[in-house]
C-alpha atoms as a PDB file:
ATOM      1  CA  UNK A   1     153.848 157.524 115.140  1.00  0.00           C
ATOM      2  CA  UNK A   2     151.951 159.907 113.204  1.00  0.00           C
ATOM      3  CA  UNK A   3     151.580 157.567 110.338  1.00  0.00           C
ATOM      4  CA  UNK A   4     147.851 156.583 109.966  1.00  0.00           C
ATOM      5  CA  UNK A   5     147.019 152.834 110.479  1.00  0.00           C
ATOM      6  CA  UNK A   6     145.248 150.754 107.928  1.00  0.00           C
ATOM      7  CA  UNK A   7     144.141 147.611 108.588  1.00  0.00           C
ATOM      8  CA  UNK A   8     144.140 145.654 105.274  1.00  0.00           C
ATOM      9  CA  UNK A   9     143.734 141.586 104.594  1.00  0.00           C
ATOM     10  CA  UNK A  10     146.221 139.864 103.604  1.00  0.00           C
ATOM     11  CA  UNK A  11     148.400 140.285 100.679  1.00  0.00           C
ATOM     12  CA  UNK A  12     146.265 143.736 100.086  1.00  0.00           C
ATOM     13  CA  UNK A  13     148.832 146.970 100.140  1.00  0.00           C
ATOM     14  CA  UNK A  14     147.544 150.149 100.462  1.00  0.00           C
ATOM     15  CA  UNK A  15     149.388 152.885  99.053  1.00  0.00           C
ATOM     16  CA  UNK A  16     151.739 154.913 101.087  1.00  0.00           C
ATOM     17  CA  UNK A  17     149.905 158.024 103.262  1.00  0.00           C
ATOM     18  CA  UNK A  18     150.418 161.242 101.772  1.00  0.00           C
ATOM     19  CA  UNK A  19     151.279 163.774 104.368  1.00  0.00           C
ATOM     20  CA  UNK A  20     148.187 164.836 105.939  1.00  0.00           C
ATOM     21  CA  UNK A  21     146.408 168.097 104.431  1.00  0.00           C
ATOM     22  CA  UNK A  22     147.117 167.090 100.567  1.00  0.00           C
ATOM     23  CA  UNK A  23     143.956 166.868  98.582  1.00  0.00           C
ATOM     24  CA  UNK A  24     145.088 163.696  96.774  1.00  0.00           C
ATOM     25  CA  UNK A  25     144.607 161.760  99.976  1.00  0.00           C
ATOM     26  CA  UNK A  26     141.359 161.090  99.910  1.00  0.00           C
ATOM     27  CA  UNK A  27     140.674 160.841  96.039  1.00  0.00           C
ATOM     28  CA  UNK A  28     143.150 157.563  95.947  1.00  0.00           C
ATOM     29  CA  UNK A  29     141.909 156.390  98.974  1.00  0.00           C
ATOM     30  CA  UNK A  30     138.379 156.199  97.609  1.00  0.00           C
ATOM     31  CA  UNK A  31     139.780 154.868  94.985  1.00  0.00           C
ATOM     32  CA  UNK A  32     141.588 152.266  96.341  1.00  0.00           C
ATOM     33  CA  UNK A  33     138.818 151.733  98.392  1.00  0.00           C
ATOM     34  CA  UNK A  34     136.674 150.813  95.419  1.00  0.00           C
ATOM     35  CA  UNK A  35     139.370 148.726  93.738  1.00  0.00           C
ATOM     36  CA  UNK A  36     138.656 146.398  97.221  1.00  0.00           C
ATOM     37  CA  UNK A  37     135.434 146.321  97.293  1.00  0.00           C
ATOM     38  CA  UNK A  38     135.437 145.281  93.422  1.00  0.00           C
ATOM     39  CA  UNK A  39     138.235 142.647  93.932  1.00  0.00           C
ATOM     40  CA  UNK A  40     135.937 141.289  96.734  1.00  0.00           C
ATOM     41  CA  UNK A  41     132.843 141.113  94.844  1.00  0.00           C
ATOM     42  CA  UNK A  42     134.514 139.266  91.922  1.00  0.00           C
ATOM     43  CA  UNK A  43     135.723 136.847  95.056  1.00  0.00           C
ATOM     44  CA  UNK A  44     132.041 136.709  96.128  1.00  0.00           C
ATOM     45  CA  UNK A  45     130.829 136.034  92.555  1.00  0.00           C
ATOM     46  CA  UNK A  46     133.577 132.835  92.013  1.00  0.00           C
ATOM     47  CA  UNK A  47     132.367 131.469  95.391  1.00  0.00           C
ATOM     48  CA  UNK A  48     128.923 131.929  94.713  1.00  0.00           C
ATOM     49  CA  UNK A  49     129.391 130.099  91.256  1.00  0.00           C
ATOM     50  CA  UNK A  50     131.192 127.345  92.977  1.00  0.00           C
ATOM     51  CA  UNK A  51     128.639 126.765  96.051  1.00  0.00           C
ATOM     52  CA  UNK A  52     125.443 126.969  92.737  1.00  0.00           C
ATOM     53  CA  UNK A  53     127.372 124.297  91.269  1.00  0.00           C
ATOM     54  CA  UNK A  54     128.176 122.252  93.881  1.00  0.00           C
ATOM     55  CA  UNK A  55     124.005 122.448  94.814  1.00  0.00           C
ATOM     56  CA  UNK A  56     123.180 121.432  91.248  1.00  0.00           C
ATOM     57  CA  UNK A  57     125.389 118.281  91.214  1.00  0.00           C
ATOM     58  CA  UNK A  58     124.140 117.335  94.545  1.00  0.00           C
ATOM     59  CA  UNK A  59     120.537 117.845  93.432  1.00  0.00           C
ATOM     60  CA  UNK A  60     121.427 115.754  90.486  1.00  0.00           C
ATOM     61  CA  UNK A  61     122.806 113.163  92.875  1.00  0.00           C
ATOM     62  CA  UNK A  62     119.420 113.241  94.839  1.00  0.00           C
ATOM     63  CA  UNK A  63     117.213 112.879  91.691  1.00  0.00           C
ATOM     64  CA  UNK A  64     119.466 109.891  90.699  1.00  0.00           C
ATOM     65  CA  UNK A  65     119.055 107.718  94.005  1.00  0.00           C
ATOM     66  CA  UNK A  66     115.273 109.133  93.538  1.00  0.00           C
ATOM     67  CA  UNK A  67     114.855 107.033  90.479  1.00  0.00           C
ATOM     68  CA  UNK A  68     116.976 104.020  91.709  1.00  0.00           C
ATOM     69  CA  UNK A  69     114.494 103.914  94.980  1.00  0.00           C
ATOM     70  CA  UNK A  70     111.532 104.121  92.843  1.00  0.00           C
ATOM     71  CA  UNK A  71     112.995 101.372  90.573  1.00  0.00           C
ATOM     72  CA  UNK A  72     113.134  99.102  93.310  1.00  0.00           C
ATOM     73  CA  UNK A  73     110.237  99.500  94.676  1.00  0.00           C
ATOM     74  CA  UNK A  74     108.233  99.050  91.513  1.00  0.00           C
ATOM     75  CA  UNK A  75     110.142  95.713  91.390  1.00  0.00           C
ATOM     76  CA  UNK A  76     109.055  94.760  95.056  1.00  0.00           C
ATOM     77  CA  UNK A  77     105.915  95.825  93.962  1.00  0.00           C
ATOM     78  CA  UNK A  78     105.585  93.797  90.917  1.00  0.00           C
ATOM     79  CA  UNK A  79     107.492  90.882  92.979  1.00  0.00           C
ATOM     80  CA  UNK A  80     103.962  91.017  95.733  1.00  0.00           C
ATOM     81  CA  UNK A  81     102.005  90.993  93.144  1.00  0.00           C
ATOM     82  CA  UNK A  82     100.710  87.852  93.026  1.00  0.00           C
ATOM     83  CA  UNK A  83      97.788  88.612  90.666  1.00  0.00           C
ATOM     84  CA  UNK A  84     100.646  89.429  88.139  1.00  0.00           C
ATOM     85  CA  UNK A  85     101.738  86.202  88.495  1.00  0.00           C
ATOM     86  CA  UNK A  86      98.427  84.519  87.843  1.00  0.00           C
ATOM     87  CA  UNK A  87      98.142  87.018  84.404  1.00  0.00           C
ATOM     88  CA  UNK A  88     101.258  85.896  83.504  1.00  0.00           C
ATOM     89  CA  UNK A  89     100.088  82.269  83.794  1.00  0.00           C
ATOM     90  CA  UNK A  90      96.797  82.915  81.882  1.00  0.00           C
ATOM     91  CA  UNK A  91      98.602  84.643  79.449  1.00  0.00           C
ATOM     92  CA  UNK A  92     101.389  82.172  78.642  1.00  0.00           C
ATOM     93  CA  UNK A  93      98.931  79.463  78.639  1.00  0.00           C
ATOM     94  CA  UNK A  94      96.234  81.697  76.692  1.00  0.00           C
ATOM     95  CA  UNK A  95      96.197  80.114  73.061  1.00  0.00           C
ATOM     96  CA  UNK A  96      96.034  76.945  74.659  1.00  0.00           C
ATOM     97  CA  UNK A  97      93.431  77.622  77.133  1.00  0.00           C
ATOM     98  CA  UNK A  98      91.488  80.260  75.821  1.00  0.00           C
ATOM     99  CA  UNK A  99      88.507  80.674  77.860  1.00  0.00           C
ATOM    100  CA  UNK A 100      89.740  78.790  81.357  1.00  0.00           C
ATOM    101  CA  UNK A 101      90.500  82.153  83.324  1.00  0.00           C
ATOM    102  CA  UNK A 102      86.464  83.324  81.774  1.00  0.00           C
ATOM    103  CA  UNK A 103      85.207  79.962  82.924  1.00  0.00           C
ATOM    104  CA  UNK A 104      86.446  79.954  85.968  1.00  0.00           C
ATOM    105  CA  UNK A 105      85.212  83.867  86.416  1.00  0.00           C
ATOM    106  CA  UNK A 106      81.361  81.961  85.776  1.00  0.00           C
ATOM    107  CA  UNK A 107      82.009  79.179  87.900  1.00  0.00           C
ATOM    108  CA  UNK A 108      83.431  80.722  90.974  1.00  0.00           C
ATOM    109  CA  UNK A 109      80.023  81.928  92.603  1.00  0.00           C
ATOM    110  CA  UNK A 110      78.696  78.183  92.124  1.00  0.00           C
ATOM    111  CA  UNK A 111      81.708  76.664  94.011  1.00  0.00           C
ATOM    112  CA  UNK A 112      81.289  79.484  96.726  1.00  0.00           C
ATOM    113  CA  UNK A 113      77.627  79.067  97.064  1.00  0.00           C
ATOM    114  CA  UNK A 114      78.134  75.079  97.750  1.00  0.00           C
ATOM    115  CA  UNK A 115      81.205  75.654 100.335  1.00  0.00           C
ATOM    116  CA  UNK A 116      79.437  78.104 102.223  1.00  0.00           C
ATOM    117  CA  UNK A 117      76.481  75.898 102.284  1.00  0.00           C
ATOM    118  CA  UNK A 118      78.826  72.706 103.424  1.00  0.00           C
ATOM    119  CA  UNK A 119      80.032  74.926 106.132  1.00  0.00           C
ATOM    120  CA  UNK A 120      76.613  76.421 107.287  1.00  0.00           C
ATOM    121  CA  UNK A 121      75.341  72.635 107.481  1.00  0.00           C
ATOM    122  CA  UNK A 122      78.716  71.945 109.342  1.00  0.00           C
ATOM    123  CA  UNK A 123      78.097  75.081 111.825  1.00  0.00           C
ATOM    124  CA  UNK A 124      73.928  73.526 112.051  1.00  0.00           C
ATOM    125  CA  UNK A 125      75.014  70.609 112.516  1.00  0.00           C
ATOM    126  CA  UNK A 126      77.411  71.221 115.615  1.00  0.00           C
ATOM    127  CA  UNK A 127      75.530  73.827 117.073  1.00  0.00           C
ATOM    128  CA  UNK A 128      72.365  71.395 117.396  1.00  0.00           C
ATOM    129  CA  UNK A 129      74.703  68.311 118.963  1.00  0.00           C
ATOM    130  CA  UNK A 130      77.724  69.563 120.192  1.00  0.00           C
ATOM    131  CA  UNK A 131      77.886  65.943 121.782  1.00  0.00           C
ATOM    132  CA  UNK A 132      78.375  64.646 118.369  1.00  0.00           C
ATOM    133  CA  UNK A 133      81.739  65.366 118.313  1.00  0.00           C
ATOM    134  CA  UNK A 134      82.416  64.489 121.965  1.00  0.00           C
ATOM    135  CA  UNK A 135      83.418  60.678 121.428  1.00  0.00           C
ATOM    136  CA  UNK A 136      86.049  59.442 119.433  1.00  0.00           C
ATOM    137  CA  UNK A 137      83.399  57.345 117.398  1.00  0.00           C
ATOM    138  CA  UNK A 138      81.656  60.526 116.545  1.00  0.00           C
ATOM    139  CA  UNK A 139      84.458  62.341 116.076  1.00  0.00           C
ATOM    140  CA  UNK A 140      85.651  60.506 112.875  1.00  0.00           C
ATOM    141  CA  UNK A 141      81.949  60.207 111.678  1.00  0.00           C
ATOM    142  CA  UNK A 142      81.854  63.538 111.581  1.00  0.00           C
ATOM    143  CA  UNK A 143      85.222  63.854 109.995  1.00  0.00           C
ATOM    144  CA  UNK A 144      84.052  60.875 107.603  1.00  0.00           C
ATOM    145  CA  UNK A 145      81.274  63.264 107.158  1.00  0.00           C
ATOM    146  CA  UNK A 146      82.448  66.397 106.452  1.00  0.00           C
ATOM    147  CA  UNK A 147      86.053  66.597 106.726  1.00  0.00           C
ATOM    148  CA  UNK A 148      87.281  65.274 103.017  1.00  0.00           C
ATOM    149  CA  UNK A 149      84.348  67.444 101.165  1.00  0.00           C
ATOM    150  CA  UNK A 150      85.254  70.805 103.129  1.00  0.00           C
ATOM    151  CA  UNK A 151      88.832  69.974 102.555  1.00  0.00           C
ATOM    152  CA  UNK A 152      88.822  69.471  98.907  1.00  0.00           C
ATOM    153  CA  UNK A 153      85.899  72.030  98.076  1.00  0.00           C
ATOM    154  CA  UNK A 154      88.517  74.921  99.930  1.00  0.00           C
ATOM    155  CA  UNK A 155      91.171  73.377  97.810  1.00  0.00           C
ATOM    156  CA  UNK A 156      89.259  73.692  94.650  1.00  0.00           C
ATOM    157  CA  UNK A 157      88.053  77.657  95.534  1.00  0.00           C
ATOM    158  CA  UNK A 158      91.083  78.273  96.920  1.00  0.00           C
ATOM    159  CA  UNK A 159      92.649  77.190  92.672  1.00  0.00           C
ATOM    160  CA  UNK A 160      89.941  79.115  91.052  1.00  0.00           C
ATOM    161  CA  UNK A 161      89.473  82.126  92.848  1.00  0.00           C
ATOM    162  CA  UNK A 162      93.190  83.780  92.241  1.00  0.00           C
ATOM    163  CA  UNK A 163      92.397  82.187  88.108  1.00  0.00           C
ATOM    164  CA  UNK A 164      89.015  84.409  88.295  1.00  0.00           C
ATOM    165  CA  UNK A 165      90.579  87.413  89.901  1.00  0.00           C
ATOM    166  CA  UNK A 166      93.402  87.963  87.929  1.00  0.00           C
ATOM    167  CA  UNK A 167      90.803  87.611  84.715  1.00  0.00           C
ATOM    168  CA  UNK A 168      88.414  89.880  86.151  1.00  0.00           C
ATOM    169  CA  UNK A 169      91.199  92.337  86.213  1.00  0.00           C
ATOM    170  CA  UNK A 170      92.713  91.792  82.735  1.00  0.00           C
ATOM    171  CA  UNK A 171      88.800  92.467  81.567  1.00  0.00           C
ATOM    172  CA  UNK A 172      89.324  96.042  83.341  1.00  0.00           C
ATOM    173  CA  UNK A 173      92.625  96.902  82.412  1.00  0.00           C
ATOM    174  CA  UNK A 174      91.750  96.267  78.431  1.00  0.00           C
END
């Protein structure tokens, strides 16, 4: 068992051992050394190549559902939006009705002003007889009262509010 051992991967044969002492020895093992190390590094380079394109197709992949997600969302978006809807309402209807989303824009502190002045006569009101409201008799009076005209001034702010908001920004987005 004089014969040097080698340990080698697979499928790699190193050349047969000159008898110790010969000069040659060493020159074709360095040699064969460097053949190694060179078939290895090509090895290296492949696999390298392979993992940098694997990473680009996956970032690829990533950018892709990126764009779908922000796609959606700008749809949800737009779908909430219910000021878009009133624009698009205003704007179908525009050469029709040509000033209505600019008249209601004037209009809407007027119909404020009088419901918040209903309901501060409503609060005065109650907080000067709360029995007022304590019988059924003055219970509908006050209803009779107040009830119908806070009901259907809400209802009317309540229509020309979204109109006015949705031209007040149109007038800021031209």
């Amino acid at each position: 068992m004089d014969a040097p051992i080698f340990a080698t991967s697979p499928g790699l044969r190193l050349p047969d051992a000159q008898p110790p002492g010969s000069g040659t020895d060493a020159a074709l093992l360095l040699r064969h050394l460097l053949e190694v190390q060179r078939e290895q590094l090509a090895v290296l380079k492949a696999q390298q190549a392979n993992a940098d394109k694997a990473v680009a197709t996956l970032m690829r992949q990533m950018v892709e559902v990126q764009k779908e997600q922000l796609a959606v969302l700008k749809a949800q978006q737009a779908a909430a939006d219910s000021q878009s809807r009133w624009r698009g309402f205003l704007a179908r209807w525009a050469d029709e009705f040509p000033n209505v989303g600019t008249h209601c824009k004037e209009v809407l502190p007027l119909v404020e002003r009088a419901y918040l002045g209903l309901i501060q006569e409503l609060a005065d009101k109650l907080r000067d007889d709360e029995a007022e409201i304590g019988s059924e008799f003055g219970l509908a009076e006050f209803l009779d009262k107040y009830g119908m005209r806070l009901s259907q001034l809400g209802s009317v702010l309540s229509q020309l509010g979204p109109i006015a908001d949705a031209t007040a920004e149109s007038d800021r987005t031209k």
